[in-house]
PDB file of N, CA and C in Angstrom:
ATOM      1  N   UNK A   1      22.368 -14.363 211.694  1.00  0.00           N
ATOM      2  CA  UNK A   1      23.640 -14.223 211.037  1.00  0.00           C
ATOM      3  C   UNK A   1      24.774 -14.574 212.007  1.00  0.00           C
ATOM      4  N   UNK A   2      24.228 -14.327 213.455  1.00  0.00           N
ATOM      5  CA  UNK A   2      25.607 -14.493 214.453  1.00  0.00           C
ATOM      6  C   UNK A   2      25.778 -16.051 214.251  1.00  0.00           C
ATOM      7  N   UNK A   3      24.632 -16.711 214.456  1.00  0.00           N
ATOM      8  CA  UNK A   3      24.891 -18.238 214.616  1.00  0.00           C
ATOM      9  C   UNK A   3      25.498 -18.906 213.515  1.00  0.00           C
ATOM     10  N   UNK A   4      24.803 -18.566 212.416  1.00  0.00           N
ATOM     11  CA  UNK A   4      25.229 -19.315 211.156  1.00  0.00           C
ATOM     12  C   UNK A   4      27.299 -18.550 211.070  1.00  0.00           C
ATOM     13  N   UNK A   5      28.015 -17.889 211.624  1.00  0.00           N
ATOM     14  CA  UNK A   5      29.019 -16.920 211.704  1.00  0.00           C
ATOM     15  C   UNK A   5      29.753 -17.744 212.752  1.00  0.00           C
ATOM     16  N   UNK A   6      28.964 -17.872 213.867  1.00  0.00           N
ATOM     17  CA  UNK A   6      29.663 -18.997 215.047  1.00  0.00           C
ATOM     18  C   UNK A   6      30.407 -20.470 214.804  1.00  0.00           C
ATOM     19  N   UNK A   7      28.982 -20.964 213.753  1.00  0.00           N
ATOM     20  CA  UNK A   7      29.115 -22.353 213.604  1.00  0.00           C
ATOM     21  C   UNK A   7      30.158 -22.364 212.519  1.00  0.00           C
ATOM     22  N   UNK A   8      29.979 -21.615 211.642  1.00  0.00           N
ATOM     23  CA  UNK A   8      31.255 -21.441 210.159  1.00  0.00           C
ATOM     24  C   UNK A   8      32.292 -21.367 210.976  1.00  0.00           C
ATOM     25  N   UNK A   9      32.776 -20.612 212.019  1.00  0.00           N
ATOM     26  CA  UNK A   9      34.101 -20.553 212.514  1.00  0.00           C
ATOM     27  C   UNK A   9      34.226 -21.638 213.204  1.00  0.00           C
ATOM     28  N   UNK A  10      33.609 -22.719 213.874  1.00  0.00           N
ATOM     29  CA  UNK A  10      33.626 -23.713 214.459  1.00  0.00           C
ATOM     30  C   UNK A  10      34.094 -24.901 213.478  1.00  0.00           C
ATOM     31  N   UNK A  11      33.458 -24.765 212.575  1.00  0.00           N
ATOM     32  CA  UNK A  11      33.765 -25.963 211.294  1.00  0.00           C
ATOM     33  C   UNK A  11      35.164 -25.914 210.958  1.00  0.00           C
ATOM     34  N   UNK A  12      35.058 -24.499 210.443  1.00  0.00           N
ATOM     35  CA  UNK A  12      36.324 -23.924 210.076  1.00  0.00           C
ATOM     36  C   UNK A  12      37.625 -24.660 211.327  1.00  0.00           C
ATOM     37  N   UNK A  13      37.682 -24.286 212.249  1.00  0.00           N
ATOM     38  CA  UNK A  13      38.903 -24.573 213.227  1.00  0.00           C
ATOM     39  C   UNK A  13      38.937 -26.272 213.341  1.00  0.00           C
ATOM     40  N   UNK A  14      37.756 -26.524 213.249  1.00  0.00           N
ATOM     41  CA  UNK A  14      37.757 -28.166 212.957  1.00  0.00           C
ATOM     42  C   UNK A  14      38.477 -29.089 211.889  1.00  0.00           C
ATOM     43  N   UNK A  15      38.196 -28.260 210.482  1.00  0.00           N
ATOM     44  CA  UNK A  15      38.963 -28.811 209.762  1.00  0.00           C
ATOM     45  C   UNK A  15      40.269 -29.388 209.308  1.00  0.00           C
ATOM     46  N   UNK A  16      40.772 -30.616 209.144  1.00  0.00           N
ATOM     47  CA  UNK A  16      42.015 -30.823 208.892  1.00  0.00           C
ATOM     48  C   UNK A  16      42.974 -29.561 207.885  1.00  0.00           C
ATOM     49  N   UNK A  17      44.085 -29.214 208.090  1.00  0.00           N
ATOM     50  CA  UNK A  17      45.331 -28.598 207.768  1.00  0.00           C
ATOM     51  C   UNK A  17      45.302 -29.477 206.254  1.00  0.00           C
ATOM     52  N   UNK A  18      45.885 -28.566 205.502  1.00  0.00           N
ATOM     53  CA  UNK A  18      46.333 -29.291 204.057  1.00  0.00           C
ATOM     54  C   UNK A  18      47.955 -29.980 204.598  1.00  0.00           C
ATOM     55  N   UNK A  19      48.323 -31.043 204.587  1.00  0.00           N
ATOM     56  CA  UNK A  19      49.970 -31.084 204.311  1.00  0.00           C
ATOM     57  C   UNK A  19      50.602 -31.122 203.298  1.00  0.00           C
ATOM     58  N   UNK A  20      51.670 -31.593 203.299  1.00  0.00           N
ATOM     59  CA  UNK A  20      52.260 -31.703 201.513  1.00  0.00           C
ATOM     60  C   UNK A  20      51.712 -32.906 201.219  1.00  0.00           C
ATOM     61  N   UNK A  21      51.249 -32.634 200.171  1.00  0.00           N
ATOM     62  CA  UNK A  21      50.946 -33.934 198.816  1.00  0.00           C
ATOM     63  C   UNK A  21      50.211 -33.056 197.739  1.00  0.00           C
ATOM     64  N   UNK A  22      49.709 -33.863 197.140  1.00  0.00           N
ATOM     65  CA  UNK A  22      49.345 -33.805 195.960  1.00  0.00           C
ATOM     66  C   UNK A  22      47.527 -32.941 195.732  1.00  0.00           C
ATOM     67  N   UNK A  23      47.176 -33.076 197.712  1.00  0.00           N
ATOM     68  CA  UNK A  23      46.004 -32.191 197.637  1.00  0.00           C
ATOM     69  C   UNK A  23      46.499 -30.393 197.744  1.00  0.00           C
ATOM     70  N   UNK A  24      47.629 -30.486 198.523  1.00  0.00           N
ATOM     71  CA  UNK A  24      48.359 -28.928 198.915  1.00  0.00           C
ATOM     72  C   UNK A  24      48.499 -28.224 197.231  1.00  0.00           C
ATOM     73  N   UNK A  25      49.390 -29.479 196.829  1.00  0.00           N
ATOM     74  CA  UNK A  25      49.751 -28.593 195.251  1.00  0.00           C
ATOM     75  C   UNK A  25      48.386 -28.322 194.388  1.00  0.00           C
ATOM     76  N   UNK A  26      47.324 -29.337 194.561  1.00  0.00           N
ATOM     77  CA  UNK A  26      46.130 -28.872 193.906  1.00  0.00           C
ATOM     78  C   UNK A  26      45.676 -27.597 194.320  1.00  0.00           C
ATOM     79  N   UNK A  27      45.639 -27.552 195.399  1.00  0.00           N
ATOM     80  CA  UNK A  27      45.114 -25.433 195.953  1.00  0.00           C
ATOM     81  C   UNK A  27      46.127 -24.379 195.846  1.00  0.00           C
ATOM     82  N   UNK A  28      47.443 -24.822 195.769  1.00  0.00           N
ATOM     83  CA  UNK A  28      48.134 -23.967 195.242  1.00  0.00           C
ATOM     84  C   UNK A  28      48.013 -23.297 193.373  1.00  0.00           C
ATOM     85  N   UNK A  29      47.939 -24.334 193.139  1.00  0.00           N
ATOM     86  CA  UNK A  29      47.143 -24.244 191.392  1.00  0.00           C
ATOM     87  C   UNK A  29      46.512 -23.281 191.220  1.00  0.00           C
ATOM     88  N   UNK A  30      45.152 -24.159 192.060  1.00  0.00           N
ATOM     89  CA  UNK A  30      43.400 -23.927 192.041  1.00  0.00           C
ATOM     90  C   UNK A  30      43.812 -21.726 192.277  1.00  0.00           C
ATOM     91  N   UNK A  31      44.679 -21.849 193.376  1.00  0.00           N
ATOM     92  CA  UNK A  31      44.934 -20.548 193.875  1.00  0.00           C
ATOM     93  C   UNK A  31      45.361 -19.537 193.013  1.00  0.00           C
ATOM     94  N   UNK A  32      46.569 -19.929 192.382  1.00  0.00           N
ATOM     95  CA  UNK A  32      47.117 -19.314 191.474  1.00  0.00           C
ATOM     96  C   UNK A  32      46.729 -18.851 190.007  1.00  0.00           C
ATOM     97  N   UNK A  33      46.069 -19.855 189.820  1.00  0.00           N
ATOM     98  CA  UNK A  33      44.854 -19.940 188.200  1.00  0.00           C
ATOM     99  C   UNK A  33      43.516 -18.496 188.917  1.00  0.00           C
ATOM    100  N   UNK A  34      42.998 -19.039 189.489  1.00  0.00           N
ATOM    101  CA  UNK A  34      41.750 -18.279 190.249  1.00  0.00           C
ATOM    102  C   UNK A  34      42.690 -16.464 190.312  1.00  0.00           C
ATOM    103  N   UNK A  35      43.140 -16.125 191.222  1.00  0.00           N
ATOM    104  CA  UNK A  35      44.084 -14.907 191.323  1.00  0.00           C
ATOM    105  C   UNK A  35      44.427 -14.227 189.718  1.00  0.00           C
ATOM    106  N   UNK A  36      44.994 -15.122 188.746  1.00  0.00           N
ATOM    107  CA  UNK A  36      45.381 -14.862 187.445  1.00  0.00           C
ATOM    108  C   UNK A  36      44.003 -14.413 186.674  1.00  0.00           C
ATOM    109  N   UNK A  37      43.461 -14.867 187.150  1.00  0.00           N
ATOM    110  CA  UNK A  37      41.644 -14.742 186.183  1.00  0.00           C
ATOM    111  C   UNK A  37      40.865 -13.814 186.985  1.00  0.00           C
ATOM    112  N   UNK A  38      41.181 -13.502 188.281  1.00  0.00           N
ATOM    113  CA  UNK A  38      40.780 -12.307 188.844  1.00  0.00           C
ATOM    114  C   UNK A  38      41.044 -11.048 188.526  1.00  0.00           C
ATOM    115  N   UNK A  39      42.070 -10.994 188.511  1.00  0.00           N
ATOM    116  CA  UNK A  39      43.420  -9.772 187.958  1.00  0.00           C
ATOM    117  C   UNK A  39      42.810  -9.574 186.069  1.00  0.00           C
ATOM    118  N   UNK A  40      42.772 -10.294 185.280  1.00  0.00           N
ATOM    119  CA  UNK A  40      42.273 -10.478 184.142  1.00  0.00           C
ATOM    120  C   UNK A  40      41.220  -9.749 184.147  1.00  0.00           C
ATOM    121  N   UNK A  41      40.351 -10.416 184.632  1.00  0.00           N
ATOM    122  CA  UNK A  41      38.813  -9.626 184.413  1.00  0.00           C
ATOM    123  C   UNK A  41      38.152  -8.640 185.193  1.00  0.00           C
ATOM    124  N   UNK A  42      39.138  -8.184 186.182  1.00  0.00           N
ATOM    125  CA  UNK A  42      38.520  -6.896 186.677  1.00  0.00           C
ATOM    126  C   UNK A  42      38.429  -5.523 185.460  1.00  0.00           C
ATOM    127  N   UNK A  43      37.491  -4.755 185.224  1.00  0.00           N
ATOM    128  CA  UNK A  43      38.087  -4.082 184.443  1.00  0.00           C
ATOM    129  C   UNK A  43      38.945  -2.673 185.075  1.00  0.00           C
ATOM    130  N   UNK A  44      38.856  -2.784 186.597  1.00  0.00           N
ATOM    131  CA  UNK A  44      39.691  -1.363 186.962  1.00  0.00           C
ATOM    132  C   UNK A  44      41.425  -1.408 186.737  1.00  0.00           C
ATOM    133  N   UNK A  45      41.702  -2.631 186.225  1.00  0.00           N
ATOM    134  CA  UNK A  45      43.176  -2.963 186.600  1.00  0.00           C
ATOM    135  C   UNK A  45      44.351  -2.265 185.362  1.00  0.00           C
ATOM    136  N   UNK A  46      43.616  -2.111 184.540  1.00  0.00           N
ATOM    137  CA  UNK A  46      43.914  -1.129 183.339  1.00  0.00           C
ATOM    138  C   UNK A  46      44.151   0.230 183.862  1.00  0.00           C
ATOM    139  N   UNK A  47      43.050   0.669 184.406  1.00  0.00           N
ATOM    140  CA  UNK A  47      43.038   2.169 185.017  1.00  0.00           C
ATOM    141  C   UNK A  47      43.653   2.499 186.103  1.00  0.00           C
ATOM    142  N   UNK A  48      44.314   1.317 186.635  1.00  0.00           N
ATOM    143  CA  UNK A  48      44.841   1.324 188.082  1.00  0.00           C
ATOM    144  C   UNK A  48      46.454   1.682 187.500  1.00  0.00           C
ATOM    145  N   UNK A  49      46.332   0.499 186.436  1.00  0.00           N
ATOM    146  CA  UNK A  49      47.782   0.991 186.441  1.00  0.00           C
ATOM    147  C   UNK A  49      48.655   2.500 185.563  1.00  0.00           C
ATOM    148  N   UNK A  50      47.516   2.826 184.718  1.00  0.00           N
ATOM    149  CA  UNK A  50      47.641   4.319 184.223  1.00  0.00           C
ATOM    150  C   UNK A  50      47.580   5.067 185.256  1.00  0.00           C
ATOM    151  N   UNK A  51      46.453   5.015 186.282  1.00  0.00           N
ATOM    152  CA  UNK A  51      47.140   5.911 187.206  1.00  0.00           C
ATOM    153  C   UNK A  51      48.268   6.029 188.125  1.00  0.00           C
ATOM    154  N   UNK A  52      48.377   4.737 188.943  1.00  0.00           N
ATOM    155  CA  UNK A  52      49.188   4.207 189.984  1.00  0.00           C
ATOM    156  C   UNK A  52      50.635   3.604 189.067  1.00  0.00           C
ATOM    157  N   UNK A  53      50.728   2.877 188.372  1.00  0.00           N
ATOM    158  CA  UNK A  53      51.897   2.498 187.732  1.00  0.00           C
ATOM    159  C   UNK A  53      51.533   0.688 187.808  1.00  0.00           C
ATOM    160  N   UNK A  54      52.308   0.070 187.354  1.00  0.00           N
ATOM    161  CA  UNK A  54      52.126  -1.269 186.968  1.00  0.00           C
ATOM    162  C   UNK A  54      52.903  -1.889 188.259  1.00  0.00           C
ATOM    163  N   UNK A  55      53.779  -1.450 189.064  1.00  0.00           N
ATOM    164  CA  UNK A  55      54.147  -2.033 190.267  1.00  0.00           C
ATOM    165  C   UNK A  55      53.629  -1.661 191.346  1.00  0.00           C
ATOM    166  N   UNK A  56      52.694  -0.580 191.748  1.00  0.00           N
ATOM    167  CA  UNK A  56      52.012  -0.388 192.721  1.00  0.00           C
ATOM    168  C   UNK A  56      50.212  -1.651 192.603  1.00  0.00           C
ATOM    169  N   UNK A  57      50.223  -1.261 191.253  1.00  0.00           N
ATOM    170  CA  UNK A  57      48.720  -1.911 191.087  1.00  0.00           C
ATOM    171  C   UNK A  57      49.197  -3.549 191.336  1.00  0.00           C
ATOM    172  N   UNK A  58      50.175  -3.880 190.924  1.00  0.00           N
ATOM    173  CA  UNK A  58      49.995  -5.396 190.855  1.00  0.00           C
ATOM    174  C   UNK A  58      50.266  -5.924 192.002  1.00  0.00           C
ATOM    175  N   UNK A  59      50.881  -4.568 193.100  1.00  0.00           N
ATOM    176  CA  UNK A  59      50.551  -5.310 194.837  1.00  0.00           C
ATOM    177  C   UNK A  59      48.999  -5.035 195.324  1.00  0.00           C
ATOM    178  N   UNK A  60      48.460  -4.345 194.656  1.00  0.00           N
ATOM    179  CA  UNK A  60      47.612  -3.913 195.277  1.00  0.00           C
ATOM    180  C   UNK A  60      46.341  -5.633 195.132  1.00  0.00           C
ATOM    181  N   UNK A  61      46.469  -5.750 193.778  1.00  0.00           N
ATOM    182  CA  UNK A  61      45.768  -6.898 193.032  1.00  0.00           C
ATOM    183  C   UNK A  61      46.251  -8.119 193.936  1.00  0.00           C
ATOM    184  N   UNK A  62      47.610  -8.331 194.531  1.00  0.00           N
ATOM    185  CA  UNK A  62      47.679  -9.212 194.573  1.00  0.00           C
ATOM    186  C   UNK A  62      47.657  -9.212 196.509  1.00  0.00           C
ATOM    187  N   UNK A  63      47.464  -8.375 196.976  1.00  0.00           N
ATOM    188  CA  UNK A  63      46.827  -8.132 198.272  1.00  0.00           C
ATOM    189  C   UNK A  63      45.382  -8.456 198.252  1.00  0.00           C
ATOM    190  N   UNK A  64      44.567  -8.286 197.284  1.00  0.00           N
ATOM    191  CA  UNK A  64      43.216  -7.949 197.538  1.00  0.00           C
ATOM    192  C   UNK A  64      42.921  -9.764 196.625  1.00  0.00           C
ATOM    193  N   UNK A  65      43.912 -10.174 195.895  1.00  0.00           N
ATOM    194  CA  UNK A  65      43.427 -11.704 195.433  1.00  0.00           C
ATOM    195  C   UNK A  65      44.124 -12.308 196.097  1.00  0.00           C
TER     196      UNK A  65
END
């Protein structure tokens, strides 16, 4: 697990940076759609916010997406 953990972070730091164009705004999307459909289908997010309130839960959601 260490190695396969080593080499992922190695790739990882290797990889090119997004800049602006038209691939940046695609993961901003991809990001924003994905997060929206996370938040959706959890089912605790209902219960989060009866307990906690609708502005505590939706940092919490949007910390954790």
């Amino acid at each position: 697990m260490n190695a396969y953990i080593t080499e992922y972070i190695k790739l990882w730091e290797k990889a090119p940076r997004l800049g602006e164009g038209p691939e940046k705004q695609f993961y901003l999307k991809k990001k924003a759609a994905t997060r929206q459909l996370m938040k959706a289908n959890d089912p605790g997010y209902a219960f989060m916010i009866d307990v906690f309130g609708e502005d505590k839960t939706v940092k919490v959601f949007d910390s954790v997406f």
